[in-house]
PDB file of N, CA and C in Angstrom:
ATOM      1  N   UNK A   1      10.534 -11.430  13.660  1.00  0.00           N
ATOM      2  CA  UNK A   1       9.417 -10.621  13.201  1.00  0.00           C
ATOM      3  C   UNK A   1       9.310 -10.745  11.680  1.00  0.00           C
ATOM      4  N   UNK A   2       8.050 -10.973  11.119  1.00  0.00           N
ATOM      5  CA  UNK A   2       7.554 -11.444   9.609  1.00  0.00           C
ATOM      6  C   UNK A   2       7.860 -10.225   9.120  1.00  0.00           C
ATOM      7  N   UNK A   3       7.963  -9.844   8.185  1.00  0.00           N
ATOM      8  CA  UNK A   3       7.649  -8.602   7.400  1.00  0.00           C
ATOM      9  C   UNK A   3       6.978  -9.245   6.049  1.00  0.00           C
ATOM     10  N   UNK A   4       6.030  -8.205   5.646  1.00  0.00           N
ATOM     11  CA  UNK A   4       4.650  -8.698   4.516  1.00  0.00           C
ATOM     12  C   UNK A   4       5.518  -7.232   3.259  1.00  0.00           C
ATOM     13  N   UNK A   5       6.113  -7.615   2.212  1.00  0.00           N
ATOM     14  CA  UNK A   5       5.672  -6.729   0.764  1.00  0.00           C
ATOM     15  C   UNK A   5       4.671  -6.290   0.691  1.00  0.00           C
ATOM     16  N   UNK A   6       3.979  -5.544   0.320  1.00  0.00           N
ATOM     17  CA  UNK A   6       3.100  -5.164  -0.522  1.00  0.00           C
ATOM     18  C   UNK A   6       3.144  -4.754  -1.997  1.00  0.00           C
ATOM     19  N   UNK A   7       2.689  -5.105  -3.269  1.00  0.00           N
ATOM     20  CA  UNK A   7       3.163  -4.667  -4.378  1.00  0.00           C
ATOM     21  C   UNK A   7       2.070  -4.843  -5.042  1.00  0.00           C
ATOM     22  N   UNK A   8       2.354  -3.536  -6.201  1.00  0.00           N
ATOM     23  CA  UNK A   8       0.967  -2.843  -7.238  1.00  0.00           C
ATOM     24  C   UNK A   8       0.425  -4.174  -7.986  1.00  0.00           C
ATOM     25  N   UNK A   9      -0.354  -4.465  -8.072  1.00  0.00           N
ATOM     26  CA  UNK A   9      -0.911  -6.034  -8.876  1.00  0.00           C
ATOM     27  C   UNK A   9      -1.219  -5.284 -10.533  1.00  0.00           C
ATOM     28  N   UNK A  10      -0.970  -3.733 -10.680  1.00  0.00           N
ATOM     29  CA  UNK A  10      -1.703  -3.658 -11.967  1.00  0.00           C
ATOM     30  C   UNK A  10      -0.862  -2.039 -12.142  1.00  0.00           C
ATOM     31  N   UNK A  11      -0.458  -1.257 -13.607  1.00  0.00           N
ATOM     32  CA  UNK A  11       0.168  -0.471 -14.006  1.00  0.00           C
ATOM     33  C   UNK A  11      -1.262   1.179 -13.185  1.00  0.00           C
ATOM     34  N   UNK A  12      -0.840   1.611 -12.335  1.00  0.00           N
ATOM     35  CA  UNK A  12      -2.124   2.157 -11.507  1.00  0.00           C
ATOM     36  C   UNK A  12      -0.923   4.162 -11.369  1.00  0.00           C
ATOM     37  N   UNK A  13      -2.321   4.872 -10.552  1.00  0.00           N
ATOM     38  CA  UNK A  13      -1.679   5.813 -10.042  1.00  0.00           C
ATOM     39  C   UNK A  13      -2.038   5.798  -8.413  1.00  0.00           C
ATOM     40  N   UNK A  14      -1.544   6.402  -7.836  1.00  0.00           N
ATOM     41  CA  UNK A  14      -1.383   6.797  -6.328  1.00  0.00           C
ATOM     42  C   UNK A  14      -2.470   7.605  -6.219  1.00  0.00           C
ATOM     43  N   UNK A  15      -3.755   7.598  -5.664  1.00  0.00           N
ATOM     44  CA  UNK A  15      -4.587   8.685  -5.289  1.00  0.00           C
ATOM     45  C   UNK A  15      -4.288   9.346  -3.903  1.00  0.00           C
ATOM     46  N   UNK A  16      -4.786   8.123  -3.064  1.00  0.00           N
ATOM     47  CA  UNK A  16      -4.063   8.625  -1.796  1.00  0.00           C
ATOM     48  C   UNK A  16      -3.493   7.639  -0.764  1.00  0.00           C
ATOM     49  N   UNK A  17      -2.564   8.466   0.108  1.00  0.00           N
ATOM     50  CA  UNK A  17      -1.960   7.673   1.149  1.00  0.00           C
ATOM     51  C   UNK A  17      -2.308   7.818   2.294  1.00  0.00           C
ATOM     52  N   UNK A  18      -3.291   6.557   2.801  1.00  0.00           N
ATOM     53  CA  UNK A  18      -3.418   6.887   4.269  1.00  0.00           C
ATOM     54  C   UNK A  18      -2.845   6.799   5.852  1.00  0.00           C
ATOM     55  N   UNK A  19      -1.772   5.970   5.379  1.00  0.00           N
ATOM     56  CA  UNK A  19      -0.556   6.082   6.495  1.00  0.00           C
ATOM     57  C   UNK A  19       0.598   6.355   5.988  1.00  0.00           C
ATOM     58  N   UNK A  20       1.544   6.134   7.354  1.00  0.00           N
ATOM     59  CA  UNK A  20       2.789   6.812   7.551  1.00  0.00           C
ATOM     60  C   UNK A  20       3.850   5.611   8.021  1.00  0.00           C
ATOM     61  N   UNK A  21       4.877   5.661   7.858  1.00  0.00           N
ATOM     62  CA  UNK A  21       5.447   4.754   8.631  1.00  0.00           C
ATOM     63  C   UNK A  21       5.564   4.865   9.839  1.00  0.00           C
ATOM     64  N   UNK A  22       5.456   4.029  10.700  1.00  0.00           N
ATOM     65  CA  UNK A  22       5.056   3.674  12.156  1.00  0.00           C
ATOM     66  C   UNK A  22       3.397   3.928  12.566  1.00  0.00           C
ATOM     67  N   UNK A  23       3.234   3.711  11.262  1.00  0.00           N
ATOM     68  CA  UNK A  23       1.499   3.623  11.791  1.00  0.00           C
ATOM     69  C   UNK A  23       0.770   2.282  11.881  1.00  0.00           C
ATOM     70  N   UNK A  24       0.355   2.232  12.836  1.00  0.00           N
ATOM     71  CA  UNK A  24      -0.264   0.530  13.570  1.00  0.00           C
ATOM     72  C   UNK A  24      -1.598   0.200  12.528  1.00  0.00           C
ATOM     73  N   UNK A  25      -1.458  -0.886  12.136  1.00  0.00           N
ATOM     74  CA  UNK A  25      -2.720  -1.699  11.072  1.00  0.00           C
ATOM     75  C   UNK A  25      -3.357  -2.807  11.487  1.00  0.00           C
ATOM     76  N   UNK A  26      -4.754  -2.906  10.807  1.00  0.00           N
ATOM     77  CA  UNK A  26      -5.206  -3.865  11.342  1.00  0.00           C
ATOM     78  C   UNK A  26      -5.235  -4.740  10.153  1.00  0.00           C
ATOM     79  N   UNK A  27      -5.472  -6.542  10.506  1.00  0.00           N
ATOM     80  CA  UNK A  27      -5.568  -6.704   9.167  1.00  0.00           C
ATOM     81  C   UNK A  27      -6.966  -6.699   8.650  1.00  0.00           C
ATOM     82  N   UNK A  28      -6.579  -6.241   7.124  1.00  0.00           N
ATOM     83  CA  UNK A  28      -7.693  -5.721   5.937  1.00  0.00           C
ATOM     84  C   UNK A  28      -7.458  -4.278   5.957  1.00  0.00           C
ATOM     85  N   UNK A  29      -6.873  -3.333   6.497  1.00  0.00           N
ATOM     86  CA  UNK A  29      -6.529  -1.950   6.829  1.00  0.00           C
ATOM     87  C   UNK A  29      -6.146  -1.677   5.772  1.00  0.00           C
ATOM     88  N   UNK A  30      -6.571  -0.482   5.031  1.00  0.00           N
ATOM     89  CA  UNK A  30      -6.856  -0.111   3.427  1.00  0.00           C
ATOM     90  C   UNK A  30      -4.971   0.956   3.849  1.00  0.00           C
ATOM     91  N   UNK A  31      -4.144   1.005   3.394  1.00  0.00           N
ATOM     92  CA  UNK A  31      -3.202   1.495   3.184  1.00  0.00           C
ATOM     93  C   UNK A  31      -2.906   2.458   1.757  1.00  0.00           C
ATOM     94  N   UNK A  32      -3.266   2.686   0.918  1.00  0.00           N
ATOM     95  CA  UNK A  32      -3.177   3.528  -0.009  1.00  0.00           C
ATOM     96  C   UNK A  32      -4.756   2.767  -0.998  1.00  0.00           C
ATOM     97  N   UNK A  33      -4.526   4.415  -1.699  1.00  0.00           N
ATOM     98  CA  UNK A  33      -6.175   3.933  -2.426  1.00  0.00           C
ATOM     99  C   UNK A  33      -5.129   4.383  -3.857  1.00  0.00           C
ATOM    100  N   UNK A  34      -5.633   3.110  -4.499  1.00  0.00           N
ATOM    101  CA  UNK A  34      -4.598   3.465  -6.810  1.00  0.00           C
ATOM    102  C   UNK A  34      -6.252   3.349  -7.059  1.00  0.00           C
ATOM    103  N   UNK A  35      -5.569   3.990  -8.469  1.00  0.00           N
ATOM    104  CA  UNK A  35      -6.651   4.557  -9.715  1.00  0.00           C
ATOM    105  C   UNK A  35      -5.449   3.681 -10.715  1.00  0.00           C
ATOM    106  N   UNK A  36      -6.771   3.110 -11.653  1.00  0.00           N
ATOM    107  CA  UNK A  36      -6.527   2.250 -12.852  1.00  0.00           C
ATOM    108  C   UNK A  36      -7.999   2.167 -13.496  1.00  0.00           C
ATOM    109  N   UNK A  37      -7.982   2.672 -14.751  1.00  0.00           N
ATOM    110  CA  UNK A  37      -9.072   2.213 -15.599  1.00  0.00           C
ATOM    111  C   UNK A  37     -10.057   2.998 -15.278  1.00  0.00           C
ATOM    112  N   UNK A  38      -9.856   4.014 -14.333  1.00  0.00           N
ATOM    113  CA  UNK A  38     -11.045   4.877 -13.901  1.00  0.00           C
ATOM    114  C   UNK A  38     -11.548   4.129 -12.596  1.00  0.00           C
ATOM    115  N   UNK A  39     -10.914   2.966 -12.164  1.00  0.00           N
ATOM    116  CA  UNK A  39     -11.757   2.555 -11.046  1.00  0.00           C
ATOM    117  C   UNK A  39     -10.692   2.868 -10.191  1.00  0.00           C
ATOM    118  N   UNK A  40     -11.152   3.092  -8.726  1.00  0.00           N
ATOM    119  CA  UNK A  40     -10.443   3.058  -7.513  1.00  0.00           C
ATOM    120  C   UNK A  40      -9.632   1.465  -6.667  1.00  0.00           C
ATOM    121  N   UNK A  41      -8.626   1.237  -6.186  1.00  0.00           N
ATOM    122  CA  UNK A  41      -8.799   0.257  -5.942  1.00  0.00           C
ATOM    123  C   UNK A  41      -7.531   0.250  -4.668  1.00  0.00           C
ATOM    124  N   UNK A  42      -8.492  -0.387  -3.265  1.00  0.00           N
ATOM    125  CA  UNK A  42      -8.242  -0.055  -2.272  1.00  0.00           C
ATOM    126  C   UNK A  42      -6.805  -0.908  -2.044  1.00  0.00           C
ATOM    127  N   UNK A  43      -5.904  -0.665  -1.295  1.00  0.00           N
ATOM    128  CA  UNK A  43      -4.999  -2.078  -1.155  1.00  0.00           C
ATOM    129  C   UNK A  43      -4.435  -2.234   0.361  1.00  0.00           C
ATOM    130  N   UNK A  44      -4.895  -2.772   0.731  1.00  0.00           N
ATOM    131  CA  UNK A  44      -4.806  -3.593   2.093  1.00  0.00           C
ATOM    132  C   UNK A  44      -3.635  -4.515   2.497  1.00  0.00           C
ATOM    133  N   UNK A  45      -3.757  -4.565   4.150  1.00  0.00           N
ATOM    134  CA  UNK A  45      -2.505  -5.208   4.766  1.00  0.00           C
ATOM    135  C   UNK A  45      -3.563  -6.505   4.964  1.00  0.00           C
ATOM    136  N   UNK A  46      -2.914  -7.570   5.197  1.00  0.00           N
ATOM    137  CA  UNK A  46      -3.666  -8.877   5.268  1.00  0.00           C
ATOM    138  C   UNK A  46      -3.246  -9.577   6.628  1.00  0.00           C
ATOM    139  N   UNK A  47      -2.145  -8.760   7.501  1.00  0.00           N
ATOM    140  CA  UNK A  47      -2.520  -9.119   9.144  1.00  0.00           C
ATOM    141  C   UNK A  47      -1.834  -8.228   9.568  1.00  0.00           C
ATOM    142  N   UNK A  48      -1.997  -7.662  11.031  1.00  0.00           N
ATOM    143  CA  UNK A  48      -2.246  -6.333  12.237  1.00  0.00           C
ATOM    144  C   UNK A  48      -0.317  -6.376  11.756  1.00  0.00           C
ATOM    145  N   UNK A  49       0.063  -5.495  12.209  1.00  0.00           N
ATOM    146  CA  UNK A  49       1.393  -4.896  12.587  1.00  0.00           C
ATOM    147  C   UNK A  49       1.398  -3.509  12.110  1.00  0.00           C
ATOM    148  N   UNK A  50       2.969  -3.056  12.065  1.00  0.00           N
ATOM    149  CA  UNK A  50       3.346  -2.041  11.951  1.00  0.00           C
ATOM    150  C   UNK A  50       3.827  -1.268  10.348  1.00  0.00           C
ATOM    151  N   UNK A  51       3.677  -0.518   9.775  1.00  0.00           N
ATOM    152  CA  UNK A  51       3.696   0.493   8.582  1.00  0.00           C
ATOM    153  C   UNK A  51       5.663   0.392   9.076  1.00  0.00           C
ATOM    154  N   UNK A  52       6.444  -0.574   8.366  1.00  0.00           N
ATOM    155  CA  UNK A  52       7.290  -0.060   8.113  1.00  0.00           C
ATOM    156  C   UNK A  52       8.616   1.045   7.446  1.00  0.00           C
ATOM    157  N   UNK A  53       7.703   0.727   6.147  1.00  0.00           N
ATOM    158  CA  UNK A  53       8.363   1.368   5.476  1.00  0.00           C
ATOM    159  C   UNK A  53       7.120   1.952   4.247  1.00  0.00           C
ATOM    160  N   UNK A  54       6.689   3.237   3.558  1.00  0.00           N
ATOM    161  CA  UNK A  54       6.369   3.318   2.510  1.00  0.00           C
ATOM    162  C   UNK A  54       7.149   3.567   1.335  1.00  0.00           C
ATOM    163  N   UNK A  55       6.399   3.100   0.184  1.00  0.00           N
ATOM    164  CA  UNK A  55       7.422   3.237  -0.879  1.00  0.00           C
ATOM    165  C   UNK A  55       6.708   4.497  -2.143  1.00  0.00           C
ATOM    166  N   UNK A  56       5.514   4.934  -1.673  1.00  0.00           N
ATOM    167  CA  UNK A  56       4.920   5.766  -3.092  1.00  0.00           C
ATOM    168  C   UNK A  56       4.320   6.969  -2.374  1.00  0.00           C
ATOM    169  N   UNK A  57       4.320   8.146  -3.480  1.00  0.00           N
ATOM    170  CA  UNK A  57       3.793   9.287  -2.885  1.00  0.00           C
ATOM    171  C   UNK A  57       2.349   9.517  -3.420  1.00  0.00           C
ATOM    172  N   UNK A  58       1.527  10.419  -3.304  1.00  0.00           N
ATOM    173  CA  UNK A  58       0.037  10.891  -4.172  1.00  0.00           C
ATOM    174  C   UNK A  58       0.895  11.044  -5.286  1.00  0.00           C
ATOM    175  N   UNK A  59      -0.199  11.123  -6.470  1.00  0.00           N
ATOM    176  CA  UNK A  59       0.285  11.073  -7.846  1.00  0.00           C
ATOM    177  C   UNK A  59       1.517  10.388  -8.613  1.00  0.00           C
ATOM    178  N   UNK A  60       1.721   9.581  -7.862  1.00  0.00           N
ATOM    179  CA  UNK A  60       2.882   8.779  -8.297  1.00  0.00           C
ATOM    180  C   UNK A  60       2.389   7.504  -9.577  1.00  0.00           C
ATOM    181  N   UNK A  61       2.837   7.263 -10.778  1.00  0.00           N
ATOM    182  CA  UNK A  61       2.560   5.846 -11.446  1.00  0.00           C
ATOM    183  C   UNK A  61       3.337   5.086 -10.670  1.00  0.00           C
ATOM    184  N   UNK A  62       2.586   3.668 -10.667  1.00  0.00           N
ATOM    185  CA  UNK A  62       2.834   2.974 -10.603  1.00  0.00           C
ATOM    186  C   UNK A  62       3.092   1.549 -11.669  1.00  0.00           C
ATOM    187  N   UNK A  63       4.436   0.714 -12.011  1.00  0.00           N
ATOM    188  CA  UNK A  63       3.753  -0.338 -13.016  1.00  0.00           C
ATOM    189  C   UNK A  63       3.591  -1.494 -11.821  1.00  0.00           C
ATOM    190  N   UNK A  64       3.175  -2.816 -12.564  1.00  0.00           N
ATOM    191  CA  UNK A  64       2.972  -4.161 -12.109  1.00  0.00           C
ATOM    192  C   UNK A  64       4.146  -4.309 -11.408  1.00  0.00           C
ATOM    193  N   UNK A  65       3.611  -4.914  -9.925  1.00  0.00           N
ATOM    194  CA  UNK A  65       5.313  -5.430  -9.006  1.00  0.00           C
ATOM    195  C   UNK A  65       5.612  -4.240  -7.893  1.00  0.00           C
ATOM    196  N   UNK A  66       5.445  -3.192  -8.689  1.00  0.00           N
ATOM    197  CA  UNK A  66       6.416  -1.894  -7.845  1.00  0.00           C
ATOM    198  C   UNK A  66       6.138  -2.134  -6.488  1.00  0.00           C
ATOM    199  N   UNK A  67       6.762  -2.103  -5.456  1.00  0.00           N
ATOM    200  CA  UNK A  67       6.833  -1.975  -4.013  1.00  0.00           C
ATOM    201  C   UNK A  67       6.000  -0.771  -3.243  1.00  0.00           C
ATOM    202  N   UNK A  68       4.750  -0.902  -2.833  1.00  0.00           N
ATOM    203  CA  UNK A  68       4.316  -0.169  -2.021  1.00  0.00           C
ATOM    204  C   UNK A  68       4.235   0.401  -0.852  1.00  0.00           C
ATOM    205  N   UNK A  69       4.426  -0.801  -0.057  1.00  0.00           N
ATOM    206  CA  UNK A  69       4.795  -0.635   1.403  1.00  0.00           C
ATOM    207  C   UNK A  69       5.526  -1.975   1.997  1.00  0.00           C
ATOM    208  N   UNK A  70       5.684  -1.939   2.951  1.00  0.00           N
ATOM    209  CA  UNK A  70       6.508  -3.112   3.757  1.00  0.00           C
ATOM    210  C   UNK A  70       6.071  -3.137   5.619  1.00  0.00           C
ATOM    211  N   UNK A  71       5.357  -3.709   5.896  1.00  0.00           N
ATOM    212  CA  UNK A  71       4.308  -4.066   6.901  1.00  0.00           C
ATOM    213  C   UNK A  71       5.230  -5.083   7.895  1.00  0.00           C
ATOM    214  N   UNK A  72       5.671  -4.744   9.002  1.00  0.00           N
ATOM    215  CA  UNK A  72       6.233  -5.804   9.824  1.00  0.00           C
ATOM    216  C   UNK A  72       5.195  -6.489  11.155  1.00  0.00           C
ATOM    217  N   UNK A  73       4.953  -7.500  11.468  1.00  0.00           N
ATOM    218  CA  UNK A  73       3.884  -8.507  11.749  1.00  0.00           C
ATOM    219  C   UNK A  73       4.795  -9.037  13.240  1.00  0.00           C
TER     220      UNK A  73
END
């Protein structure tokens, strides 16, 4: 079984989290929404499996890299 990283592409905050771990995704499935620069910016799984693991809460910073979630395929 693949497992997919997910990680912050940009120094952002956590607005919100819309899953949980063990929650089923599809791919393109928006998984947490960051704020940077005043813009929103959605971040997505890029194929179907399972919400293994999350790594950030609401209001959390984030910098470049940090580990968001971990998606097993």
């Amino acid at each position: 079984m693949a497992v997919e990283e997910i990680h912050a592409e940009m120094v952002s905050s956590v607005v919100t989290v819309l899953v949980a771990p063990g929650t089923e995704v599809a791919a393109g499935d928006t998984l947490v929404i960051l704020e940077s620069m005043k813009m929103e910016i959605p971040v997505l799984t890029e194929r179907a499996g399972t919400v293994a693991e999350l790594h950030v809460t609401e209001g959390e910073v984030l910098q470049e890299g940090d580990l968001i979630a971990t998606v097993q395929h």
